[in-house]
C-alpha atoms as a PDB file:
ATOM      1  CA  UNK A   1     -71.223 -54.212 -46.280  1.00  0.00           C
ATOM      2  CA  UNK A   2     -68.220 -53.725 -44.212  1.00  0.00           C
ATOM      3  CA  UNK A   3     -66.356 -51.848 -46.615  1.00  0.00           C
ATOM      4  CA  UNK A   4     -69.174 -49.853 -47.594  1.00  0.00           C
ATOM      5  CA  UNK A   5     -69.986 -48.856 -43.886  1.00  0.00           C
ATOM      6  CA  UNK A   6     -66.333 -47.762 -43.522  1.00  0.00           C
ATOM      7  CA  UNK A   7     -66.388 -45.870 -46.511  1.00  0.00           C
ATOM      8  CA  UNK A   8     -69.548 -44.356 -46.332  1.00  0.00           C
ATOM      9  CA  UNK A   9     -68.424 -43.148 -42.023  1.00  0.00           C
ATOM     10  CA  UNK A  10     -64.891 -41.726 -43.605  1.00  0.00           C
ATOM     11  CA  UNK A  11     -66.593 -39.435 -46.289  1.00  0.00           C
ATOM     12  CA  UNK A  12     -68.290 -37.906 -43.285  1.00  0.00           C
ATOM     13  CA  UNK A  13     -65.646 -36.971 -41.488  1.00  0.00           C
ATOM     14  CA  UNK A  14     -63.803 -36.107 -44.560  1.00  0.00           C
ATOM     15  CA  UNK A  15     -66.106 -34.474 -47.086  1.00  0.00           C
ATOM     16  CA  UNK A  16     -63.227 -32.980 -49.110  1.00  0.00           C
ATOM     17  CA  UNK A  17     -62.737 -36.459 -50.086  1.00  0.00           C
ATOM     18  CA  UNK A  18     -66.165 -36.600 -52.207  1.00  0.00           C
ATOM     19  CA  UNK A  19     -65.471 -34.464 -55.063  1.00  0.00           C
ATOM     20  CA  UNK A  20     -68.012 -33.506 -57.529  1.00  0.00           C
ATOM     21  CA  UNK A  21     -68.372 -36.264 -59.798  1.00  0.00           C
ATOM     22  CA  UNK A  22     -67.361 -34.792 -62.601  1.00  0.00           C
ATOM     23  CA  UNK A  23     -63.901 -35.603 -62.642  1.00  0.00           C
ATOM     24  CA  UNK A  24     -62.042 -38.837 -61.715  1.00  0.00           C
ATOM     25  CA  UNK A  25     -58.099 -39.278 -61.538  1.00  0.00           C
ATOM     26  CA  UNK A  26     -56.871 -43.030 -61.322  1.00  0.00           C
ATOM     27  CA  UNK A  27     -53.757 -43.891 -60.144  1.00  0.00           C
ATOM     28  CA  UNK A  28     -51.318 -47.112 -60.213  1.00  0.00           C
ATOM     29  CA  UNK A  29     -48.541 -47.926 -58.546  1.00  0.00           C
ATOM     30  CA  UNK A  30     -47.802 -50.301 -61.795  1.00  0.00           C
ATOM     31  CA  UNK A  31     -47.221 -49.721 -65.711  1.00  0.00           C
ATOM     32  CA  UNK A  32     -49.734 -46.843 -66.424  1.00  0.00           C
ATOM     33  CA  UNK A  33     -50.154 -47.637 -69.893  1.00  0.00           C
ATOM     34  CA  UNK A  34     -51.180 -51.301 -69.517  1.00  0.00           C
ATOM     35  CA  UNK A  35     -53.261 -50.796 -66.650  1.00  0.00           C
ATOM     36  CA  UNK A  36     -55.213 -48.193 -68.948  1.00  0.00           C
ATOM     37  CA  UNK A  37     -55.060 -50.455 -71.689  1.00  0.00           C
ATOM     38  CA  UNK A  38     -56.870 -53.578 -69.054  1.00  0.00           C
ATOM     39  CA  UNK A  39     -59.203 -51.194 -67.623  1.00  0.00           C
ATOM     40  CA  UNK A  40     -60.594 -49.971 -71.068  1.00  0.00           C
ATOM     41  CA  UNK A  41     -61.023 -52.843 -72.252  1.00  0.00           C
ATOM     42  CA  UNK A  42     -62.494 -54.507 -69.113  1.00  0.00           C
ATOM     43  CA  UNK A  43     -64.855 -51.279 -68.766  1.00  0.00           C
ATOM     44  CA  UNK A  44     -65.833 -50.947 -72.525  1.00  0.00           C
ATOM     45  CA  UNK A  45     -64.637 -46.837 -72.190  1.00  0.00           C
ATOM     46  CA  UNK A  46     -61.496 -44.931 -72.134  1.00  0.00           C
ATOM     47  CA  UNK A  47     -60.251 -44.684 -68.670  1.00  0.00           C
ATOM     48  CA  UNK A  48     -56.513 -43.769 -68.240  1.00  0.00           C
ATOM     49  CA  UNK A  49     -54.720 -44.449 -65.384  1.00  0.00           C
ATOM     50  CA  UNK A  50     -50.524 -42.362 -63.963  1.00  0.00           C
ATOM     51  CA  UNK A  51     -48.168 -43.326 -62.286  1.00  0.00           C
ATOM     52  CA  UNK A  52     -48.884 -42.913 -58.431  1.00  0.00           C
END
């Protein structure tokens, strides 16, 4: 719940941060390719990650 708390009292004071929704960029500081490869098929749906 901590984490939540914090994240939920930093959108607050930053509501640029929240975004619409619609959109989400993910980024890795690791091989983009086979992080996107993991994540897709860990989350069953294409979800491509760049380089940070």
């Amino acid at each position: 719940a901590l984490v939540a708390d914090s994240l939920a009292d930093y959108l607050e004071r930053h509501p640029e941060m929240r975004g619409t929704g619609e959109i989400s960029m993910f980024l890795t500081t690791g091989d983009p390719q086979r992080v996107t490869d993991q994540a897709t098929r860990f989350l069953r749906r294409k979800t491509e990650f760049h380089a940070a």
